[in-house]
N, C-alpha and C. Protein backbone atom coordinates (compact mmCIF):
# COMPACT_ATOMS: atom_id res chain seq x y z
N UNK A 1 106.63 76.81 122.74
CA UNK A 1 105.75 77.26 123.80
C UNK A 1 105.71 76.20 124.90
N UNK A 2 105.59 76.70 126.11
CA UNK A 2 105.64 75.77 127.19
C UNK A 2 104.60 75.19 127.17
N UNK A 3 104.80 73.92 128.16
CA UNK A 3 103.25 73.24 128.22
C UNK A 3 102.43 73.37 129.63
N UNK A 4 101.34 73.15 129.92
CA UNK A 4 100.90 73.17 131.50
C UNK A 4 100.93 74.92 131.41
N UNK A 5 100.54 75.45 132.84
CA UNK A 5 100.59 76.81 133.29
C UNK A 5 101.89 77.12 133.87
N UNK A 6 102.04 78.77 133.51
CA UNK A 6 103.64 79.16 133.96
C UNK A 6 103.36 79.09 135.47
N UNK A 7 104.92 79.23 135.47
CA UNK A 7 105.15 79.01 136.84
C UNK A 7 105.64 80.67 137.29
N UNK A 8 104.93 81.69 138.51
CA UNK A 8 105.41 82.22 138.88
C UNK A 8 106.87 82.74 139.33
N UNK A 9 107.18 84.14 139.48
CA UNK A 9 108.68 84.26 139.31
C UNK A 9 109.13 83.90 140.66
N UNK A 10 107.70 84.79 141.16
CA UNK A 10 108.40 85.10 142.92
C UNK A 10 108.09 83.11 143.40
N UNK A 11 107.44 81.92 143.21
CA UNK A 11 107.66 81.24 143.31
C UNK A 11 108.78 80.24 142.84
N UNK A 12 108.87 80.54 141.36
CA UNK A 12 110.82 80.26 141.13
C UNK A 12 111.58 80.54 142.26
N UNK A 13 111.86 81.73 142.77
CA UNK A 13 112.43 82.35 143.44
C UNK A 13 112.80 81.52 144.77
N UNK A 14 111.14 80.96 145.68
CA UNK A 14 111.72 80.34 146.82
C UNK A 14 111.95 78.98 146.33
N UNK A 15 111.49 78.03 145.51
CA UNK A 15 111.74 77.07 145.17
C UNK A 15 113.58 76.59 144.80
N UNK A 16 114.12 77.62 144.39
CA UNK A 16 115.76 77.80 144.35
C UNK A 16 115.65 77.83 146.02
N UNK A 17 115.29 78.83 146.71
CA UNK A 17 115.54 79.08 147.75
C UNK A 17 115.64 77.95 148.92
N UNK A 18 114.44 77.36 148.63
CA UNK A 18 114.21 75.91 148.86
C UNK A 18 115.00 75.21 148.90
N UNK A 19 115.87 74.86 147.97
CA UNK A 19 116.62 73.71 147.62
C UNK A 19 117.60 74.36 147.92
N UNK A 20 118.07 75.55 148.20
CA UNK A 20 119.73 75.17 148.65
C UNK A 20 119.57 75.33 149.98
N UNK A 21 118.33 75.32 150.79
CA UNK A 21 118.32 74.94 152.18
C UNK A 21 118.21 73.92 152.21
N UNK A 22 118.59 72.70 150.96
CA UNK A 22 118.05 70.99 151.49
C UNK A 22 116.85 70.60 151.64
N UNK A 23 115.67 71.11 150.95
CA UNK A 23 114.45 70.86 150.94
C UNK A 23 114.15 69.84 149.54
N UNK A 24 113.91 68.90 150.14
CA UNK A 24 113.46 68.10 148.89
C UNK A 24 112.10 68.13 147.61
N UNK A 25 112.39 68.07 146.01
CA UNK A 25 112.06 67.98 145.67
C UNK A 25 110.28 67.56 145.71
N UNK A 26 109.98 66.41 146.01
CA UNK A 26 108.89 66.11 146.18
C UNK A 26 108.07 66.90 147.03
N UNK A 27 108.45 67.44 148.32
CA UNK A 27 108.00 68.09 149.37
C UNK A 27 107.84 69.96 148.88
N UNK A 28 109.17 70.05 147.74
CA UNK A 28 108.68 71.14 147.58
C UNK A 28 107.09 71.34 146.28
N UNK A 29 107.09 70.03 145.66
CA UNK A 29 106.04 70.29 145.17
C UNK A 29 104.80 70.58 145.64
N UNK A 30 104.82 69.83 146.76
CA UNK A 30 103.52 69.59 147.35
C UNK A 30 102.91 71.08 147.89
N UNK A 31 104.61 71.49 148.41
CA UNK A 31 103.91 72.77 149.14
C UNK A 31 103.44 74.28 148.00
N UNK A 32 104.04 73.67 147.02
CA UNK A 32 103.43 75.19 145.89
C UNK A 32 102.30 74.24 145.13
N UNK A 33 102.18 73.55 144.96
CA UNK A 33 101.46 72.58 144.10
C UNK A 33 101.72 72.38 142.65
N UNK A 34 103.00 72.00 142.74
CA UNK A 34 103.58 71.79 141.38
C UNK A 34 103.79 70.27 141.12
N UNK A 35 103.67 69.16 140.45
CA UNK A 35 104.41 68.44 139.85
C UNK A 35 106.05 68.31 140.43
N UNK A 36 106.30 67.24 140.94
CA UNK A 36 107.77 66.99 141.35
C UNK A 36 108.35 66.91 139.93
N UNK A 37 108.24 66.55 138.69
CA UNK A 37 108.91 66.74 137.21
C UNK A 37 108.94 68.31 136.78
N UNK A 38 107.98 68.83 137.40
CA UNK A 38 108.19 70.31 137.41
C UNK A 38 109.49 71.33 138.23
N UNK A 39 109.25 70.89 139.13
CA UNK A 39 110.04 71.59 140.13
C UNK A 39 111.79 70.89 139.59
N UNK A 40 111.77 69.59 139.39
CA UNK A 40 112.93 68.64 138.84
C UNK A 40 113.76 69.94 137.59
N UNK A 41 112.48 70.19 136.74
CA UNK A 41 113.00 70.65 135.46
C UNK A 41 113.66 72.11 136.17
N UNK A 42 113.06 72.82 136.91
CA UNK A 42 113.44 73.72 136.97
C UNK A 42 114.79 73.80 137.55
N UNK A 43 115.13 73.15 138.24
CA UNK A 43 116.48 72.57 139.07
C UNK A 43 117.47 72.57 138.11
N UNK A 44 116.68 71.33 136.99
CA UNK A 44 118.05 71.16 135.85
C UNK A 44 118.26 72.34 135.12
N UNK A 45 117.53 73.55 135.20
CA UNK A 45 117.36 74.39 134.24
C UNK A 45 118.42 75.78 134.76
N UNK A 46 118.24 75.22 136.37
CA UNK A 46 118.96 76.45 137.05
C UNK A 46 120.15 75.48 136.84
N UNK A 47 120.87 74.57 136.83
CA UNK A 47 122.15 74.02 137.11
C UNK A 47 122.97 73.89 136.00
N UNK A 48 121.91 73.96 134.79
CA UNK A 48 122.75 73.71 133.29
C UNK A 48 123.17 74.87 132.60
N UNK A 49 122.00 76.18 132.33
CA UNK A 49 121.90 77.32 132.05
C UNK A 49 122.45 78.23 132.96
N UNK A 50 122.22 78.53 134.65
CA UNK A 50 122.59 79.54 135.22
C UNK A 50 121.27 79.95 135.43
N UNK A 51 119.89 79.86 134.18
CA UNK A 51 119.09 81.01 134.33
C UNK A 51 117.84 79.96 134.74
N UNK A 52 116.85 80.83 135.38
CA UNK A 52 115.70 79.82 136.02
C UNK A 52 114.41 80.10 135.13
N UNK A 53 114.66 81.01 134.34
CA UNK A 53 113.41 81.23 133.46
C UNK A 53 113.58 80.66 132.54
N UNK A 54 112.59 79.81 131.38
CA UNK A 54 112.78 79.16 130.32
C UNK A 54 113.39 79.98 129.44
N UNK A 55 114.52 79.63 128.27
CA UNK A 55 114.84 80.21 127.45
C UNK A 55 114.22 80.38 126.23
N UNK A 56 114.41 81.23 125.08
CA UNK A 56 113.31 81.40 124.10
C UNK A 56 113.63 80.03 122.79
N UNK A 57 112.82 79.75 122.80
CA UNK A 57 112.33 78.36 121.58
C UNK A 57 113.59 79.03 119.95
N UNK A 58 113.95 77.91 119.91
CA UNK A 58 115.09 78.41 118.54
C UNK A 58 113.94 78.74 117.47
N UNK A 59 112.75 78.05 117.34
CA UNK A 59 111.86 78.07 116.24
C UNK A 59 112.74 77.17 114.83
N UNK A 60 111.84 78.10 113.61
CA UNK A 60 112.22 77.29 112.18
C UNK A 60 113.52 77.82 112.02
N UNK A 61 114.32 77.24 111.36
CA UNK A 61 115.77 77.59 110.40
C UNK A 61 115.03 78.62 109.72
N UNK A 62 116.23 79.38 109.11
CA UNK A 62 116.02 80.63 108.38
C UNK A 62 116.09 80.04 107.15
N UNK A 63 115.30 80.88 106.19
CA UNK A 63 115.85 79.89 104.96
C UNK A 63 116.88 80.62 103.71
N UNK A 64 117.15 81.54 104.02
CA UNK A 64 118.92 82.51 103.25
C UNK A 64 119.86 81.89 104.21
N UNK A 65 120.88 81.89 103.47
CA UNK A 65 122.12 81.83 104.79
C UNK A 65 122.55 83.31 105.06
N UNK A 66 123.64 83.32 106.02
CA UNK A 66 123.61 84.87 106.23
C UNK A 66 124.43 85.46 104.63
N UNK A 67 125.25 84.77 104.06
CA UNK A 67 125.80 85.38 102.30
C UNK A 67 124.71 85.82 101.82
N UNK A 68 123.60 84.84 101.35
CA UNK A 68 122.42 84.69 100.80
C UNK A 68 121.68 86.19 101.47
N UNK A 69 121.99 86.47 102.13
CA UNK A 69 120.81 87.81 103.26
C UNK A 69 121.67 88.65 102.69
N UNK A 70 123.01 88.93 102.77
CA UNK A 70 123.83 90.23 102.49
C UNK A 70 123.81 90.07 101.10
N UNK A 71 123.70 89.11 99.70
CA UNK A 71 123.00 89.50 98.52
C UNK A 71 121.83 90.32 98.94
N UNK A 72 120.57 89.56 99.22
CA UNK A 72 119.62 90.07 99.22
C UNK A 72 119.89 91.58 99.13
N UNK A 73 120.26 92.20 100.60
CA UNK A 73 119.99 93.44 101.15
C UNK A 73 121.13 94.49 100.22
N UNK A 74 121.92 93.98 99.60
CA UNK A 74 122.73 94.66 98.23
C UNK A 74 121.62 95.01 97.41
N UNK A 75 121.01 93.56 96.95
CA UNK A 75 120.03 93.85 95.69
C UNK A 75 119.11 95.09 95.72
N UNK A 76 118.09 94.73 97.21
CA UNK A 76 117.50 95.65 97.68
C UNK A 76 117.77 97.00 97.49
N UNK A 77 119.31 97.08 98.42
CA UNK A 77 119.34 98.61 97.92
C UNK A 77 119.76 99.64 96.96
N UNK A 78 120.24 98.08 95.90
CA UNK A 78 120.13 98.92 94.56
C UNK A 78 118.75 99.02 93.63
N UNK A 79 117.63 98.00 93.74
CA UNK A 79 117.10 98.18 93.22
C UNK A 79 115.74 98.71 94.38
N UNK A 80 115.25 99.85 95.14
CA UNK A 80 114.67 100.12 96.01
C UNK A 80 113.08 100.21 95.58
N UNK A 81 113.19 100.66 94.27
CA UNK A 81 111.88 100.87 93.67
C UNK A 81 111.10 99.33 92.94
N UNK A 82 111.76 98.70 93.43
CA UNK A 82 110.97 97.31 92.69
C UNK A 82 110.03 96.61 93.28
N UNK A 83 108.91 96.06 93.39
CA UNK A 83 108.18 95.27 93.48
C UNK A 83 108.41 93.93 93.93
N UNK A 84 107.96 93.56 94.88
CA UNK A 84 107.94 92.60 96.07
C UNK A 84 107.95 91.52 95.15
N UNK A 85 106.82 91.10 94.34
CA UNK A 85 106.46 90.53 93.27
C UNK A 85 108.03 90.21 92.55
N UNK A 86 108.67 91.17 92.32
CA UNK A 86 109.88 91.10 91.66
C UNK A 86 110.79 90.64 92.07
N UNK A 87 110.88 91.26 93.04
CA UNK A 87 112.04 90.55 93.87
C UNK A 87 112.01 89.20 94.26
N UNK A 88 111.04 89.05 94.92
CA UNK A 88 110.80 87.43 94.77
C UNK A 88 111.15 86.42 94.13
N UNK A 89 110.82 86.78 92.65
CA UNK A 89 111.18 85.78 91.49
C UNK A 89 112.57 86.23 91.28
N UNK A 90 113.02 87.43 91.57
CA UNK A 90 114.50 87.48 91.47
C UNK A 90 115.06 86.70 92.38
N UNK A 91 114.55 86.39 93.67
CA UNK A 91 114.97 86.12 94.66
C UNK A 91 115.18 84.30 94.46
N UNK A 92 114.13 84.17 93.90
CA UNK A 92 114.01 82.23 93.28
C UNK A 92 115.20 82.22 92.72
N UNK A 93 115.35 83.43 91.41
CA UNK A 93 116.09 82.58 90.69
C UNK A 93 117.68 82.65 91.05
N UNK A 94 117.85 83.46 91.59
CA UNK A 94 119.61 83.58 92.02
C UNK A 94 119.93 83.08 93.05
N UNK A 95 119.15 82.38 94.02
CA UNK A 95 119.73 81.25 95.44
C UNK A 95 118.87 80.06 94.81
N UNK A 96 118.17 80.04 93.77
CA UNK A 96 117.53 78.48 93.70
C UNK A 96 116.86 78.13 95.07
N UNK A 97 116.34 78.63 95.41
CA UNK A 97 115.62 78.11 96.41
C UNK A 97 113.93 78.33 96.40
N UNK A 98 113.31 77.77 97.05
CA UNK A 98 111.65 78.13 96.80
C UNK A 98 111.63 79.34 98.08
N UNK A 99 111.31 80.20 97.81
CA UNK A 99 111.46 81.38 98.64
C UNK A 99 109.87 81.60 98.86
N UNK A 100 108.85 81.77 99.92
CA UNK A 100 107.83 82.39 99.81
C UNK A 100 107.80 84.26 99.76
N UNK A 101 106.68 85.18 99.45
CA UNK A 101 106.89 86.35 99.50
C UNK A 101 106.57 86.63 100.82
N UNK A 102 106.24 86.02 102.08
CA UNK A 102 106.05 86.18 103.23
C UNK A 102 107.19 85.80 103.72
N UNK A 103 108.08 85.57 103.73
CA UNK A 103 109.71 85.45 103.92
C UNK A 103 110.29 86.00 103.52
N UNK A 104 110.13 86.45 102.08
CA UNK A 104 111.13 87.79 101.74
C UNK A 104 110.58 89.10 102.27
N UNK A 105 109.59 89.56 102.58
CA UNK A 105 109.12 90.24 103.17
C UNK A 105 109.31 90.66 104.64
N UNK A 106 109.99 89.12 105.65
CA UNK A 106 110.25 89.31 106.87
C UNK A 106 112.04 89.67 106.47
N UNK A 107 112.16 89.42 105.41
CA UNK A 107 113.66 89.78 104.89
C UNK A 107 113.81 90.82 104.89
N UNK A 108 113.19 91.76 104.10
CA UNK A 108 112.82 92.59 103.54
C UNK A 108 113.37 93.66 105.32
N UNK A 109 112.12 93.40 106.06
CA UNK A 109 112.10 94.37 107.18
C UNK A 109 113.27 94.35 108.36
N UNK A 110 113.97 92.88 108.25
CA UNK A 110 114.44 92.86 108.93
C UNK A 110 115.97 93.65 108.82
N UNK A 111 115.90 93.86 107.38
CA UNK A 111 117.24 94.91 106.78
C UNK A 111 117.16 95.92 106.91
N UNK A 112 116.18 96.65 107.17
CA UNK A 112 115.86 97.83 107.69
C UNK A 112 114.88 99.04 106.59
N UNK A 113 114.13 97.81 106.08
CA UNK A 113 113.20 99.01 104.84
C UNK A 113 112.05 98.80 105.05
N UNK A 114 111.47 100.08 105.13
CA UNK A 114 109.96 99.90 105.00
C UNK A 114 109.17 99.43 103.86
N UNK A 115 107.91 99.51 103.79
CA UNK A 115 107.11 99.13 102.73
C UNK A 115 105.99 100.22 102.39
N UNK A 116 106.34 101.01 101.13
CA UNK A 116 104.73 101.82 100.35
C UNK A 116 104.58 101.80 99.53
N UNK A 117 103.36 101.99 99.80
CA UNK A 117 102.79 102.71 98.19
C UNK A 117 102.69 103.71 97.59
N UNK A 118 103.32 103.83 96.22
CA UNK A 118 103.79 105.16 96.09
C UNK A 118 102.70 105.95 95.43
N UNK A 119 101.68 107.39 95.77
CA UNK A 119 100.73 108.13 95.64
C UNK A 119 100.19 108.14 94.38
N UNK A 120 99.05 107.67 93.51
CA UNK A 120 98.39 107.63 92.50
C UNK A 120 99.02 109.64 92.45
N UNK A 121 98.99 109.68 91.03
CA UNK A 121 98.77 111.06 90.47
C UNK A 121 98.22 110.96 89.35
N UNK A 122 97.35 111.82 89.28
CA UNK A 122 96.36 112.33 88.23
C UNK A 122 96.96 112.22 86.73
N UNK A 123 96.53 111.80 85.71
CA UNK A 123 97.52 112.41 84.36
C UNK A 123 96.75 113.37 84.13
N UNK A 124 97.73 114.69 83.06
CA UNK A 124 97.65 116.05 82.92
C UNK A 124 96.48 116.16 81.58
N UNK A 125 95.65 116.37 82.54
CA UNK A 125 94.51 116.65 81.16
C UNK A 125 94.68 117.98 80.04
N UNK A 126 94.48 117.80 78.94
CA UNK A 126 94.72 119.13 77.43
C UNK A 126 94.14 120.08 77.81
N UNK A 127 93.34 120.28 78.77
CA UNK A 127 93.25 122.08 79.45
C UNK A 127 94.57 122.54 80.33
N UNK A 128 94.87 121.33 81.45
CA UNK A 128 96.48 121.55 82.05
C UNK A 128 97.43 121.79 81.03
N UNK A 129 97.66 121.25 80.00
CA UNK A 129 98.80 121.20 79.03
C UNK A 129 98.77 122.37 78.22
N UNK A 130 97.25 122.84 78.02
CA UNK A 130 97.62 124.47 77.32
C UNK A 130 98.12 125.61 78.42
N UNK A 131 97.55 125.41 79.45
CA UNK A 131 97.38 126.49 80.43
C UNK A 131 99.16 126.09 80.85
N UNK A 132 99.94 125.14 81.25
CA UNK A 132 101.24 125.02 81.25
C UNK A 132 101.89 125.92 79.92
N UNK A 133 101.70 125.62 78.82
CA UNK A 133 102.57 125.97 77.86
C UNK A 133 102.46 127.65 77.44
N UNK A 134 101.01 127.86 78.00
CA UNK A 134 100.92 129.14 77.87
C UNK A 134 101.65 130.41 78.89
N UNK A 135 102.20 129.39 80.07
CA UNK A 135 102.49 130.06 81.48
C UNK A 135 103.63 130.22 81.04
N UNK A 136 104.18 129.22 79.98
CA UNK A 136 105.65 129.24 80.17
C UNK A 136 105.92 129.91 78.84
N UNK A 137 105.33 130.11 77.88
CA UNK A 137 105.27 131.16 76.87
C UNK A 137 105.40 132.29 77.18
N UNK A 138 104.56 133.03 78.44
CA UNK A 138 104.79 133.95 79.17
C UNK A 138 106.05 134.56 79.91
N UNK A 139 106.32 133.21 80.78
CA UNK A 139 107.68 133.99 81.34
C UNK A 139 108.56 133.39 80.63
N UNK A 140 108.76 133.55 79.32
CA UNK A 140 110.03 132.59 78.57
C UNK A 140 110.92 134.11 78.56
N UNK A 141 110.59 135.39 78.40
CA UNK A 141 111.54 136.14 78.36
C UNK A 141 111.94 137.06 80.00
N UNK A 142 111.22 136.75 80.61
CA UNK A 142 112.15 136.97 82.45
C UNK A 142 113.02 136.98 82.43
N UNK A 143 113.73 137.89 82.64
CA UNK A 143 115.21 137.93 83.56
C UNK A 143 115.60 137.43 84.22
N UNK A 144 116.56 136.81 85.15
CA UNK A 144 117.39 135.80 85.83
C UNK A 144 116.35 136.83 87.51
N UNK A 145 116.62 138.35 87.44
CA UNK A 145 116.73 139.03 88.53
C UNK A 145 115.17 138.67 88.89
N UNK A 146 114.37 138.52 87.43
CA UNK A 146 112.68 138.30 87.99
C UNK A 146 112.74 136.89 88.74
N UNK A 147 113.36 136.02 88.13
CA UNK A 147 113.55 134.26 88.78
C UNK A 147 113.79 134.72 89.74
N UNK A 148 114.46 135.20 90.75
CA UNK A 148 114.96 135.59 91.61
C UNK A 148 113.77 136.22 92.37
N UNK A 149 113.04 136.69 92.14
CA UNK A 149 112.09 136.74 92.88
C UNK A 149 110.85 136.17 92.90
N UNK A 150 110.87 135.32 92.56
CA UNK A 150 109.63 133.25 92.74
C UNK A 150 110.25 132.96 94.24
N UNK A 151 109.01 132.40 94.63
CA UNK A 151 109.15 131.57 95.77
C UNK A 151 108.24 130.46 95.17
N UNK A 152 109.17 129.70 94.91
CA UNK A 152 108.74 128.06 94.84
C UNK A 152 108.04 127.54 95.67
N UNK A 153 106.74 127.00 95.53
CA UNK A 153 106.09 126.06 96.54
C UNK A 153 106.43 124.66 97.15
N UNK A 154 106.67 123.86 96.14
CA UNK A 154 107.19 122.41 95.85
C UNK A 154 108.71 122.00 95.77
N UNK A 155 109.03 121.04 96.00
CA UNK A 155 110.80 121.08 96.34
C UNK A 155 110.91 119.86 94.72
N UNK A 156 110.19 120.10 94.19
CA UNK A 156 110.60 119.22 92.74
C UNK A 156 111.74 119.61 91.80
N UNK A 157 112.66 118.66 91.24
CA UNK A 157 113.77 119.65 91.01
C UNK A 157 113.43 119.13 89.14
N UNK A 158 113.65 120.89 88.52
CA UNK A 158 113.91 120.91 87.49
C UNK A 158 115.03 121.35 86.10
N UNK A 159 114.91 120.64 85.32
CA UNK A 159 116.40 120.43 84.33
C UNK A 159 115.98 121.57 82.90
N UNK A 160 116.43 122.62 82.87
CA UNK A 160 116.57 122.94 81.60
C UNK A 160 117.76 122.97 80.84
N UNK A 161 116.97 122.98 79.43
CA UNK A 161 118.46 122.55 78.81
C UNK A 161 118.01 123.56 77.44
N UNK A 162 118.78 123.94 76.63
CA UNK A 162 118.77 125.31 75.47
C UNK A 162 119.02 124.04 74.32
């Protein structure tokens, strides 16, 4: 983060402008009211870079290397249903590294997966379980042509087997 207050664009602007008419440094401070180390930096900033706006801060090192990230995001998407919790300590133990879960987590998103929670459901209470077995006692002798005329509510897919 910069220090002091930013410096306007449209004042960037004549301050370049400034100086390649031969206007000196010091003089141009005075007249925007900047710091001559100010106006200096910006000079070196336009002459080294090209660009007059500060560039963005590198920040912390990452702490996977990019191998270490393309494990990760393998693991991930084989194991999709696992627990953050899990992964984590999976995550310790196969790079050896001290990994926080607020880092695997920015890991996590930055691979492209979201994060939920998957919907509490009720367990099937012994009035559901007769009233099921009795439904299906019922249509156990239907015809293929009666199946054929159900309209399914739910897109749940089911397996019978003889």
């Amino acid at each position: 983060m910069e220090r002091g207050r930013a410096v306007d664009l449209a004042v960037l602007n004549q301050i370049i402008q400034q100086h390649q008419n031969g206007i000196y440094q010091r003089q141009m401070g005075r007249t925007f009211r900047l710091a001559k180390s100010t106006v200096c930096s910006i000079m070196k900033r336009l002459t080294t870079t090209g660009n007059r706006c500060p560039g963005k801060a590198p920040g912390r090192k990452l702490t996977l290397t990019d191998r270490e990230e393309r494990l990760f995001r393998r693991h991930i998407r084989k194991n999709r249903h696992m627990a953050v919790a899990a992964l984590v300590t999976g995550a310790r133990q196969s790079f050896g590294k001290a990994i926080s879960e607020a880092s695997l987590r920015r890991y996590i998103e930055r691979c492209g997966y979201a994060f939920y929670k998957a919907k509490r459901k009720p367990f099937l209470t012994s009035s559901n379980k007769r009233r099921r077995v009795a439904w299906a006692k019922y249509h156990l002798s239907w015809a293929p042509s009666q199946w054929k005329k159900v309209l399914w509510a739910d897109e749940s897919i089911f397996e019978v087997s003889y």
